[in-house]
C-alpha atoms as a PDB file:
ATOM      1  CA  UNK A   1       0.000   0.000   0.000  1.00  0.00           C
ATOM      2  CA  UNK A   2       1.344   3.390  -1.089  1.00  0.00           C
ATOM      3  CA  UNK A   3       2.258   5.940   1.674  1.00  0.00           C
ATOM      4  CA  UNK A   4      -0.590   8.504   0.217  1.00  0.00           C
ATOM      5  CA  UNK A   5      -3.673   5.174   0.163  1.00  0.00           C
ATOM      6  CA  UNK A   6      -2.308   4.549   3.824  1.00  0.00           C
ATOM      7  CA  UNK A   7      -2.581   8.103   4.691  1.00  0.00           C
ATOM      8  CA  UNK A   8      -6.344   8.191   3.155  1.00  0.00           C
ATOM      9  CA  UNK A   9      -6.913   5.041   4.942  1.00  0.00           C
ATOM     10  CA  UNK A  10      -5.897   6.540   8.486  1.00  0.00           C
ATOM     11  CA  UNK A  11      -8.307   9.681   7.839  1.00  0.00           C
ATOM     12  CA  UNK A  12     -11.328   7.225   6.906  1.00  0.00           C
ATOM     13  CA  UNK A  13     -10.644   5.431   9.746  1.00  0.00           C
ATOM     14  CA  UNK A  14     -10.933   8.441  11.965  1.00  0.00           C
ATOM     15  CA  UNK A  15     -14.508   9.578  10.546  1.00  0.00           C
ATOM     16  CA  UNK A  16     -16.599   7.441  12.551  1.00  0.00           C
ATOM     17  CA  UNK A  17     -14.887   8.952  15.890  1.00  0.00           C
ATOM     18  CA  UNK A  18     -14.480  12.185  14.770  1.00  0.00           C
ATOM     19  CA  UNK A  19     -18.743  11.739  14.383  1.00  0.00           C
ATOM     20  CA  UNK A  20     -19.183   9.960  17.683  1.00  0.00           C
ATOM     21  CA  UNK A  21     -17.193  12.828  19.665  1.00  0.00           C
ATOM     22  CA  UNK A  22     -18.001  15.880  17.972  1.00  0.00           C
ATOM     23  CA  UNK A  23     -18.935  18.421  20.569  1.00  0.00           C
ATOM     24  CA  UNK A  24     -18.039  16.309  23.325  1.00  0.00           C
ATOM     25  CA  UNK A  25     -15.776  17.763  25.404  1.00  0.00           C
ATOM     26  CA  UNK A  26     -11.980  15.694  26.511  1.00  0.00           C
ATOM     27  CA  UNK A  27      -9.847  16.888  29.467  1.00  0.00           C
ATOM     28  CA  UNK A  28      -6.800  15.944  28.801  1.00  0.00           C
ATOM     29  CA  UNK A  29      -3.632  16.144  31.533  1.00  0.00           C
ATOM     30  CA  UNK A  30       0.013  17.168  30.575  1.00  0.00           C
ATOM     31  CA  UNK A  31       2.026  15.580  32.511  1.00  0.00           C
ATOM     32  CA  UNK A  32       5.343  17.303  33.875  1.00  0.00           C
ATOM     33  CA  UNK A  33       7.287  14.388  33.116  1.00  0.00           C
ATOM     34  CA  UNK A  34       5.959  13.891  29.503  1.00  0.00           C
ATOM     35  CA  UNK A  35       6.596  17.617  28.598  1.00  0.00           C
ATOM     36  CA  UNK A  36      10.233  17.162  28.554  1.00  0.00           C
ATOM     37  CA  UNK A  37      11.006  17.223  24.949  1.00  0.00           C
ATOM     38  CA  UNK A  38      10.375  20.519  23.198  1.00  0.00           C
ATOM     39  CA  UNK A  39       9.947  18.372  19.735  1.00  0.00           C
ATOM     40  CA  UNK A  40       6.973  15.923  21.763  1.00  0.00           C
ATOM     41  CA  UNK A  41       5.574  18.741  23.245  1.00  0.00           C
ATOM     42  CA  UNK A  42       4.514  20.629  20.311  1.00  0.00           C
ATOM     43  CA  UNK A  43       3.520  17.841  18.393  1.00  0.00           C
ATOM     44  CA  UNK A  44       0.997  16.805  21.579  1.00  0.00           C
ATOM     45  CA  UNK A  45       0.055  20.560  21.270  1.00  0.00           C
ATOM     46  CA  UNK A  46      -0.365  19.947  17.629  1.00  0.00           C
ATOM     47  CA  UNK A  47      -3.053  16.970  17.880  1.00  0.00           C
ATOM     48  CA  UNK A  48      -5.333  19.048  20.616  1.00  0.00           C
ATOM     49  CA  UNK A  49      -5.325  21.660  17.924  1.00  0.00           C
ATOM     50  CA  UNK A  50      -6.403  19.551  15.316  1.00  0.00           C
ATOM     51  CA  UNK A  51      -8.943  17.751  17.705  1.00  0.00           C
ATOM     52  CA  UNK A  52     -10.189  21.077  18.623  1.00  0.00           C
ATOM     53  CA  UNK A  53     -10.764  21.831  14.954  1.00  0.00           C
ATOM     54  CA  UNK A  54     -12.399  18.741  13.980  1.00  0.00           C
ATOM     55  CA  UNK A  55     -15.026  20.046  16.542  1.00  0.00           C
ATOM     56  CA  UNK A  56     -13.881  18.103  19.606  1.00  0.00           C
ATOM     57  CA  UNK A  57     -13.674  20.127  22.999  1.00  0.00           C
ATOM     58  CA  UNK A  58     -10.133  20.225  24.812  1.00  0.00           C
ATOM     59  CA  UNK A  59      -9.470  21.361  28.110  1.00  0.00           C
ATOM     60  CA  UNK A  60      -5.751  20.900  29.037  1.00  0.00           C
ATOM     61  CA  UNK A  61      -4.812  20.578  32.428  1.00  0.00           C
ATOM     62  CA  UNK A  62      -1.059  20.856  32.605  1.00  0.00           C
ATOM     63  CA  UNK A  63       1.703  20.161  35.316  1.00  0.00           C
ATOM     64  CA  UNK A  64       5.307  21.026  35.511  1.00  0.00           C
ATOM     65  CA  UNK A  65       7.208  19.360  38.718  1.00  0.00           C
ATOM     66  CA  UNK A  66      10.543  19.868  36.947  1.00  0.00           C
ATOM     67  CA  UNK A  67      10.200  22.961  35.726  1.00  0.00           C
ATOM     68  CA  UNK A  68       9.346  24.230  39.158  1.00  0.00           C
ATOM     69  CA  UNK A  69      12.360  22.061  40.665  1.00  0.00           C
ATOM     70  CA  UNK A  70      14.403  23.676  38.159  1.00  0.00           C
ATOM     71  CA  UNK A  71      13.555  27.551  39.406  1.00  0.00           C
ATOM     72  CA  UNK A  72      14.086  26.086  43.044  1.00  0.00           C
ATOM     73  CA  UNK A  73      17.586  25.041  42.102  1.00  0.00           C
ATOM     74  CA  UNK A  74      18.400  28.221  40.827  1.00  0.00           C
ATOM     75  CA  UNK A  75      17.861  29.980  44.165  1.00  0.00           C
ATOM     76  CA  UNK A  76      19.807  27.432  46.207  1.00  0.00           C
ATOM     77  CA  UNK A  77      16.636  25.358  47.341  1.00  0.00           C
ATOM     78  CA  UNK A  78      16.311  21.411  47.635  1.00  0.00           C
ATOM     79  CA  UNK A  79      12.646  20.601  46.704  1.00  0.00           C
ATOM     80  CA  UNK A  80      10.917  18.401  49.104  1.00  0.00           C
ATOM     81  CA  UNK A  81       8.020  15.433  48.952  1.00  0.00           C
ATOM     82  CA  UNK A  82       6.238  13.579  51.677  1.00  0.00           C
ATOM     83  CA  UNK A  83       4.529  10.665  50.211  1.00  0.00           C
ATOM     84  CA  UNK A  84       4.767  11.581  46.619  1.00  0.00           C
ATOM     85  CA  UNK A  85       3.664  15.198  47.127  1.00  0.00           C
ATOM     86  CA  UNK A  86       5.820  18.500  47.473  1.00  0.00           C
ATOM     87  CA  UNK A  87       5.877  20.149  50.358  1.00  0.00           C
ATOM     88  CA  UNK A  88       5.319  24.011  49.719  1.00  0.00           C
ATOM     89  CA  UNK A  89       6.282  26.383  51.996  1.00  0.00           C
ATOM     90  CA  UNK A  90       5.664  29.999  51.127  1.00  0.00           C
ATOM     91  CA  UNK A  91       8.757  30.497  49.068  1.00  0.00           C
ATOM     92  CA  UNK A  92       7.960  27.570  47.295  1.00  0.00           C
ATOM     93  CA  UNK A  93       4.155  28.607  46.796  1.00  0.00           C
ATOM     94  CA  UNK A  94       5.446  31.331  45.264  1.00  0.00           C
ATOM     95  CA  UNK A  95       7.843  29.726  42.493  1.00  0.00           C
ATOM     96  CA  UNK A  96       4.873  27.231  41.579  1.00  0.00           C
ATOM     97  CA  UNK A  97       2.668  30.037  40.953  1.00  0.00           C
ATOM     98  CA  UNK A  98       5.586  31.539  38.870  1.00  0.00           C
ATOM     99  CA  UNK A  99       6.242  28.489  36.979  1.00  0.00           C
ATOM    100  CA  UNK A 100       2.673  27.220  36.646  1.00  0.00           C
ATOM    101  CA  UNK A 101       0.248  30.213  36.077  1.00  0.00           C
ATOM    102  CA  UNK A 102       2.881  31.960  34.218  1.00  0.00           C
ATOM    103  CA  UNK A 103       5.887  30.352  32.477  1.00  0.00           C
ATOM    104  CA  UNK A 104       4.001  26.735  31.347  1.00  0.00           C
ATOM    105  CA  UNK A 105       0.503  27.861  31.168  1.00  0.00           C
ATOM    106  CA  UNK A 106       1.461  30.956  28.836  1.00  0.00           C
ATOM    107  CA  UNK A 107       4.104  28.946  26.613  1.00  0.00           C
ATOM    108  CA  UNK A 108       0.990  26.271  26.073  1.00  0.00           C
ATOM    109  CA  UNK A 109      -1.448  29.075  25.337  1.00  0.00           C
ATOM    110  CA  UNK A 110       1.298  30.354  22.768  1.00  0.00           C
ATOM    111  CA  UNK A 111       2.130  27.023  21.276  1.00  0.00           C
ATOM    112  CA  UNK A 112      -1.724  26.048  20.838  1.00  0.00           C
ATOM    113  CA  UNK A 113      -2.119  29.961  18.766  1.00  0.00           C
ATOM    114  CA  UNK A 114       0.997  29.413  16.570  1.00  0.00           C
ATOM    115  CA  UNK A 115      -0.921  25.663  15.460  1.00  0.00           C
ATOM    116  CA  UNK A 116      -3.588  27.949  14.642  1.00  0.00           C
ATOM    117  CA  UNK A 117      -5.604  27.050  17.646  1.00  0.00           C
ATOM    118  CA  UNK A 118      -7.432  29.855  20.561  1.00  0.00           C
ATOM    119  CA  UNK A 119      -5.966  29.365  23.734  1.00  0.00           C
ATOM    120  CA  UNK A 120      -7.153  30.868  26.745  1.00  0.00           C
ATOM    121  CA  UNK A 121      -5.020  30.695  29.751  1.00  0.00           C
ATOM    122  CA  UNK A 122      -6.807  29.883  33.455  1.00  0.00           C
ATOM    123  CA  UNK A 123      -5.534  29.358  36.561  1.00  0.00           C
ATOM    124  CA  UNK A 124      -8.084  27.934  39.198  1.00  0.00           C
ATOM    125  CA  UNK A 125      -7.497  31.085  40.804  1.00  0.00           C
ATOM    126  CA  UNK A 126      -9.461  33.070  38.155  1.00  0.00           C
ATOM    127  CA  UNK A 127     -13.281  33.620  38.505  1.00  0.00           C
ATOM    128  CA  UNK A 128     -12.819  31.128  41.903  1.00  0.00           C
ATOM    129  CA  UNK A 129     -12.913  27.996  39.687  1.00  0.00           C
ATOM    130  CA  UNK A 130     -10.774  25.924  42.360  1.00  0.00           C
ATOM    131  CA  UNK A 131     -11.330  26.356  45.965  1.00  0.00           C
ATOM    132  CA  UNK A 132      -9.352  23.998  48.391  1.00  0.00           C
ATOM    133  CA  UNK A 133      -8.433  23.822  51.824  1.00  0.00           C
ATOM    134  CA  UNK A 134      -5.272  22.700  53.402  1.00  0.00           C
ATOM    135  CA  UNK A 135      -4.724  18.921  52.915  1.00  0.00           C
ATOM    136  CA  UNK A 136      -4.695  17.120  56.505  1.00  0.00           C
ATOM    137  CA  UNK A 137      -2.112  14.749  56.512  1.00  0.00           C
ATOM    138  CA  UNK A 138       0.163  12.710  58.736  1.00  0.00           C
ATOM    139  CA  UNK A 139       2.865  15.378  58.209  1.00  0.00           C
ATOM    140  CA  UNK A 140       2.473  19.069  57.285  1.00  0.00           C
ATOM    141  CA  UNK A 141       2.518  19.563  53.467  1.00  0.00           C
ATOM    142  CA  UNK A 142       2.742  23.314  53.972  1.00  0.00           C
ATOM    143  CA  UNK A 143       0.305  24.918  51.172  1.00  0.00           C
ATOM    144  CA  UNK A 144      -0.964  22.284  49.310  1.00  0.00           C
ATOM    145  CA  UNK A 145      -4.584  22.059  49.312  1.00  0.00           C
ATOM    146  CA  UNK A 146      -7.600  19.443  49.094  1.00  0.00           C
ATOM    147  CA  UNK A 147     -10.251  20.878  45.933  1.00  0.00           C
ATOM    148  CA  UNK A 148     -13.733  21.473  48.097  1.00  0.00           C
ATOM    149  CA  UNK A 149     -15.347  23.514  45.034  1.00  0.00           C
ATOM    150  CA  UNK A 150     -15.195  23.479  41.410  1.00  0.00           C
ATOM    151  CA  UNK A 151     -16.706  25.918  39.048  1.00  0.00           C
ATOM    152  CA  UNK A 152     -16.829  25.462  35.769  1.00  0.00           C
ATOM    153  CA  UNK A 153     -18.017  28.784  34.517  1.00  0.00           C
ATOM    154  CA  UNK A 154     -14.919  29.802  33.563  1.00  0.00           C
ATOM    155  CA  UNK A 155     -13.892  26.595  31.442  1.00  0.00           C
ATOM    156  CA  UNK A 156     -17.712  26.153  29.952  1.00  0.00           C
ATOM    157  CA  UNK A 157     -17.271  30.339  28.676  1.00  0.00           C
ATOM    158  CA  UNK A 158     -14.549  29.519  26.745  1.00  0.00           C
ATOM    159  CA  UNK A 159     -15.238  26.348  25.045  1.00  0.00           C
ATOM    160  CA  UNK A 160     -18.740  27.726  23.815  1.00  0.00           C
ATOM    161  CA  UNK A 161     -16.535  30.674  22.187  1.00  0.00           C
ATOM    162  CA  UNK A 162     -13.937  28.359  20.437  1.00  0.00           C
ATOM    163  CA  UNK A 163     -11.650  28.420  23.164  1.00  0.00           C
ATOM    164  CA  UNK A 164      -8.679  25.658  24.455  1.00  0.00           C
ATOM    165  CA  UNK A 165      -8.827  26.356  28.029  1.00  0.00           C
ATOM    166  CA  UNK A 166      -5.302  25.720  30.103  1.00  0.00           C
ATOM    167  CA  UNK A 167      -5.842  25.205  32.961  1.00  0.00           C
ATOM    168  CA  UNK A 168      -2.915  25.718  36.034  1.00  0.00           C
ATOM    169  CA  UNK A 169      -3.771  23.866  39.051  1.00  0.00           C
ATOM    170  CA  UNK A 170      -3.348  26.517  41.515  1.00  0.00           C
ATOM    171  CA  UNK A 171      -6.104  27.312  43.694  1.00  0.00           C
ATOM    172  CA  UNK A 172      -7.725  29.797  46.418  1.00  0.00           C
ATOM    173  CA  UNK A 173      -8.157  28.835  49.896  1.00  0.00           C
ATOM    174  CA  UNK A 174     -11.691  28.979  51.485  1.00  0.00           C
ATOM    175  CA  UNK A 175      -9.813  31.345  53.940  1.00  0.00           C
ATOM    176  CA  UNK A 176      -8.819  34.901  52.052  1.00  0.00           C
ATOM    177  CA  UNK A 177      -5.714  35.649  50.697  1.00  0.00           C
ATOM    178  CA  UNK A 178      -4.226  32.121  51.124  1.00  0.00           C
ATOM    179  CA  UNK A 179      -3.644  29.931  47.734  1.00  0.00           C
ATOM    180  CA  UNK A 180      -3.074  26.455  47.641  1.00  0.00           C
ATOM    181  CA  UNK A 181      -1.006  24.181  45.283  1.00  0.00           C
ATOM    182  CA  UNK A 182      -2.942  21.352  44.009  1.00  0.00           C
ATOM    183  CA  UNK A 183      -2.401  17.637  42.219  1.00  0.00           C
ATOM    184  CA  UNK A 184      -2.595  18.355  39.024  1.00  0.00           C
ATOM    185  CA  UNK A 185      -4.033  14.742  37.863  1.00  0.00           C
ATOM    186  CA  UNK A 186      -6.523  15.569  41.309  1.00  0.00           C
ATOM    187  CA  UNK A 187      -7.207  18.975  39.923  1.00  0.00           C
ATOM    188  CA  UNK A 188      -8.027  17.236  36.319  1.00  0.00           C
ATOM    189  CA  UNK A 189     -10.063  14.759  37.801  1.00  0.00           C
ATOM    190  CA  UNK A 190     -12.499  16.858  39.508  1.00  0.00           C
ATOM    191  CA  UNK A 191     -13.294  19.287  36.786  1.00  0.00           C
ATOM    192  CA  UNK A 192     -13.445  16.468  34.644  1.00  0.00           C
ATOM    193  CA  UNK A 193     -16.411  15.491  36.367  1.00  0.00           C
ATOM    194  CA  UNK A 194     -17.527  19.111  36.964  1.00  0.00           C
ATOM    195  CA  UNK A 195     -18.077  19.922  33.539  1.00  0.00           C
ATOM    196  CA  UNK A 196     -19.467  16.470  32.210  1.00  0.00           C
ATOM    197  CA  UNK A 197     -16.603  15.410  30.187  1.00  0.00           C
ATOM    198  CA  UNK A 198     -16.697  12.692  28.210  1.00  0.00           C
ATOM    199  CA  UNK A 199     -13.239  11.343  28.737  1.00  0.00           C
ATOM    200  CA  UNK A 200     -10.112  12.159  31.677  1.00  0.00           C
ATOM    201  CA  UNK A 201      -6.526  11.654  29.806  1.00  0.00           C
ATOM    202  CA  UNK A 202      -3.656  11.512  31.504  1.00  0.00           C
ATOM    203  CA  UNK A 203      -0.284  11.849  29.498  1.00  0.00           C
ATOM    204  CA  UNK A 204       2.313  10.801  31.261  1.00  0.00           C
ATOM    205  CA  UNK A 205       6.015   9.166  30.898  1.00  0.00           C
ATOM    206  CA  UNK A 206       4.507   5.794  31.145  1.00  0.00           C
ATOM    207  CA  UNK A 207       2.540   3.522  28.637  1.00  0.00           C
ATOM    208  CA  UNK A 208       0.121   2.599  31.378  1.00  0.00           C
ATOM    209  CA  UNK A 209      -0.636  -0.409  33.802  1.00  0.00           C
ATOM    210  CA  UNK A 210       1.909  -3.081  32.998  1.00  0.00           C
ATOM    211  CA  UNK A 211       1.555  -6.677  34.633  1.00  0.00           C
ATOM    212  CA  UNK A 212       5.523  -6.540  34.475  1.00  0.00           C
ATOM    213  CA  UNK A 213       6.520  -2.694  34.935  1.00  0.00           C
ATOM    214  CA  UNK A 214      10.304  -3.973  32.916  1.00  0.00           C
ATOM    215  CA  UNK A 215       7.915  -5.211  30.113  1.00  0.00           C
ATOM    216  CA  UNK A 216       6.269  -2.657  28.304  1.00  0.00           C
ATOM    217  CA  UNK A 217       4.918  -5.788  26.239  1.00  0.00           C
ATOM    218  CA  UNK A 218       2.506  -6.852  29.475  1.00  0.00           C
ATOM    219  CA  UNK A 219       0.040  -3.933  28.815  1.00  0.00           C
ATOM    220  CA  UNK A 220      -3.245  -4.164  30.594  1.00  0.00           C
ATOM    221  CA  UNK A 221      -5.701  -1.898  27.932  1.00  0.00           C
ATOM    222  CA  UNK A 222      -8.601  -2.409  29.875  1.00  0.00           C
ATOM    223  CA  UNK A 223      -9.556  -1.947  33.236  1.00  0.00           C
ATOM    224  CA  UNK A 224     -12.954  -2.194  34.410  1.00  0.00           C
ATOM    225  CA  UNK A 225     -13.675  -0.451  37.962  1.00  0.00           C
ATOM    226  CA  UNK A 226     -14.325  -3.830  39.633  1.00  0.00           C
ATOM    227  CA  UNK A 227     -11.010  -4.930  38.871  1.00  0.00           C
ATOM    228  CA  UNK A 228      -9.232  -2.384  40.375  1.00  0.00           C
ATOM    229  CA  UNK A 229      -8.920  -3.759  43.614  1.00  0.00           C
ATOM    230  CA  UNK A 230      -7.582  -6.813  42.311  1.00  0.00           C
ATOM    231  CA  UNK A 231      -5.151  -5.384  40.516  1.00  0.00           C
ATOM    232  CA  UNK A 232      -3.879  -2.838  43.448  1.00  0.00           C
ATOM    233  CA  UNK A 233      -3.287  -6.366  46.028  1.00  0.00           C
ATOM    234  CA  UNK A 234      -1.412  -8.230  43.878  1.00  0.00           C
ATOM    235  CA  UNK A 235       0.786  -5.410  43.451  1.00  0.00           C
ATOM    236  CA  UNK A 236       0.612  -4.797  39.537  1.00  0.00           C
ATOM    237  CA  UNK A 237      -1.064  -1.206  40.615  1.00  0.00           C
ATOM    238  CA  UNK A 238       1.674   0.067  42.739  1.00  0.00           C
ATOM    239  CA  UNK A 239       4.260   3.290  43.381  1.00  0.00           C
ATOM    240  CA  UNK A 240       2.786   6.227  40.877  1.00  0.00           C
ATOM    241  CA  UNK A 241       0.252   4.356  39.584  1.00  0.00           C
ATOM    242  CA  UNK A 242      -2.065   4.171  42.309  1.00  0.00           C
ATOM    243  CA  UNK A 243      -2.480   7.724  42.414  1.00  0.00           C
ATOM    244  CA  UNK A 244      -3.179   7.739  38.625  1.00  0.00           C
ATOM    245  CA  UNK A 245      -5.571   5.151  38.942  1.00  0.00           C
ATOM    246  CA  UNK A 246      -7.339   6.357  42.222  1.00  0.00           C
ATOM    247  CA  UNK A 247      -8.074   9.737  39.840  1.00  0.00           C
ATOM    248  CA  UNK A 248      -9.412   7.575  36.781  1.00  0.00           C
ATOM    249  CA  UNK A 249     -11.379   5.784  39.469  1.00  0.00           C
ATOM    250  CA  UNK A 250     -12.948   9.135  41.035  1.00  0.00           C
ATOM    251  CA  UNK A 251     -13.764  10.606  37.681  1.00  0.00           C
ATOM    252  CA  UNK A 252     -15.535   7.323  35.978  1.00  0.00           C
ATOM    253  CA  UNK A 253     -17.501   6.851  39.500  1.00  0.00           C
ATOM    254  CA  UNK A 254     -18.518  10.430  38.685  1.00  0.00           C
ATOM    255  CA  UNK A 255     -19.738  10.187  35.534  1.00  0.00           C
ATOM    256  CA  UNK A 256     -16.890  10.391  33.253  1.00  0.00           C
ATOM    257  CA  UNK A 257     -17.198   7.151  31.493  1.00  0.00           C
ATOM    258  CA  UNK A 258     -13.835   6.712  30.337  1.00  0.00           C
ATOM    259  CA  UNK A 259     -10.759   7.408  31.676  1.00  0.00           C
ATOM    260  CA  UNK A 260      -7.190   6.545  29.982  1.00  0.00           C
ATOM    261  CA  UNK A 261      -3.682   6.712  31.337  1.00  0.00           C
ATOM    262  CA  UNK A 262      -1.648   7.523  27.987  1.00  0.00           C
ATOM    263  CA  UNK A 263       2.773   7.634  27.268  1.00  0.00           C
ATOM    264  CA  UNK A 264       3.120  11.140  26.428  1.00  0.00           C
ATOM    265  CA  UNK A 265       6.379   9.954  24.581  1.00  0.00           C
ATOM    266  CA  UNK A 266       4.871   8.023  22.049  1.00  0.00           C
ATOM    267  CA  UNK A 267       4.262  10.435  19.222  1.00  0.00           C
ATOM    268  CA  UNK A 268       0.406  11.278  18.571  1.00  0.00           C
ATOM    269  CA  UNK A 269      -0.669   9.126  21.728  1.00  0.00           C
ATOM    270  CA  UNK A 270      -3.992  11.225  21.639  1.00  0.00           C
ATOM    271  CA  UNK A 271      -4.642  10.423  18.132  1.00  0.00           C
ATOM    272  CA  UNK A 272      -3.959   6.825  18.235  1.00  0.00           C
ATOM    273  CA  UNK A 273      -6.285   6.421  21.662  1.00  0.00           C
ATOM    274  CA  UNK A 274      -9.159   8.858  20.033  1.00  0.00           C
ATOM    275  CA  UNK A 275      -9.493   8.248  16.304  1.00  0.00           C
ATOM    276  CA  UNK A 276      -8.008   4.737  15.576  1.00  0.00           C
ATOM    277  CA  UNK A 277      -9.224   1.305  16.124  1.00  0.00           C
ATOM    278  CA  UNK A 278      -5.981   0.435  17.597  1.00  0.00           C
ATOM    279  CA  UNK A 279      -5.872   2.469  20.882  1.00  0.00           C
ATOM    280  CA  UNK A 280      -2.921   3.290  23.188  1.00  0.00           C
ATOM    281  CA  UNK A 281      -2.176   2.926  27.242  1.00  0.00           C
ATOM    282  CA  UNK A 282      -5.004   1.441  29.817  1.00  0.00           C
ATOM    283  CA  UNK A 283      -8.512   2.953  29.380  1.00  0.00           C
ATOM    284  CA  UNK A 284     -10.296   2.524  32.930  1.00  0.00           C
ATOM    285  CA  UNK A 285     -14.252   2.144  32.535  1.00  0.00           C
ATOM    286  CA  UNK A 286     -17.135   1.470  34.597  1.00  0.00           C
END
């Protein structure tokens, strides 16, 4: 088959899904680990666009750990976790709403307008869309919050005008003048469900739930909610995962009824999982 039939062939293949998810709406997280390459990253930024224009909604909600360890570096400071989470003091509240709201956000919004996309940069600070309080732990986490609200106002104004929303994960505290960094694939999760999507993706730096995690080969692509468990005591959910998971879980128990975990590395992983009959990564599903 020439290159030009098998490029026909991949476009009538898509048809049928670009029909079935017209004007549904996909939120769809960028992992800080899978935005490491510049090249990756703009062709990932590429595919929303052309989802976007085929009439499929995109919100992108987008992380940026190293980036933010990066900036802490450069003013002499270690960065911190306590059970897989960063501990932000003030200082480093401050560089994650540098990095986040500013630096990443803005350089997505940018990328998304030279595709020939609209981007409209949010932060869950702006019209209130994330509220959180301060997340109770074992240890002190400093500011990083637990989402109590969601409002999807913001997000729902701009997709009805055309809009890619992207979306920084930093929120407001119920108490004034206090703001809160939040999980980004937590954050995603919750205003998946908020504003009815029809699929949560996560893009990540791995291809999904392995049975073997030194075996890309041992691929689980479905998950149904009832296995879960299952999986998670035998220890094939484990480490990273299981927050991934508990998120996919949380969104398809509210209403989302597909969730996918997706390798961000793998060149048009959206593409393949959305408008092929192949399919990419684990899709979790009621």
């Amino acid at each position: 088959m020439s290159t030009t039939i098998q490029k026909a062939h991949t476009l009538s293949e898509a048809l049928p899904y670009i029909r079935r998810y017209h004007g549904k709406t996909m939120v769809v997280k960028y992992g800080g680990g899978a935005m490491q390459s510049d090249e990756l990253c703009r062709q990932v930024i590429a595919d929303v666009v052309l989802l976007s224009l085929v009439g499929i909604r995109v919100v992108v909600v987008h992380g940026g750990g190293p980036e933010i360890n990066e900036l802490l570096a450069k003013i002499g400071k270690e960065p911190k976790f306590i059970g897989g989470l960063r501990y932000t003091d003030q200082e480093t509240m401050d560089m994650v709403q540098m990095v986040l709201c500013g630096r990443i956000s803005k350089q997505l919004a940018q990328l998304i307008g030279e595709h020939g996309g609209k981007a409209l940069s949010i932060s869950g600070m702006d019209g209130r869309m994330l509220v959180a309080k301060k997340l109770e732990g074992k240890e002190d986490l400093g500011f990083v919050g637990e989402l109590t609200a969601v409002n999807p106002e913001p997000i729902n104004m701009a997709l009805a005008e055309g809009y890619i929303p992207v979306v920084s994960t930093v929120a407001c505290g119920e108490d004034a003048g206090v703001m809160y960094n939040i999980n980004a694939d937590s954050a995603a999760a919750k205003l998946a469900v908020a504003i009815n999507a029809e699929k949560l993706i996560l893009l990540t730096d791995v291809r999904g739930i392995l049975k073997d995690p030194k075996d890309e080969s041992t691929l689980i692509p479905e998950v149904s909610l009832d296995n879960v468990n299952e999986l998670t005591q035998s220890g094939i959910i484990s480490g990273g995962m299981i927050p991934k998971v508990e998120c996919c879980v949380e969104v398809v128990k509210g209403g989302v009824p597909r969730a996918h975990i997706l390798d961000g590395r793998v060149p048009h992983s959206i593409l393949i999982e959305l408008l092929s009959d192949q399919g990419i990564g684990t899709m979790i599903y009621k």
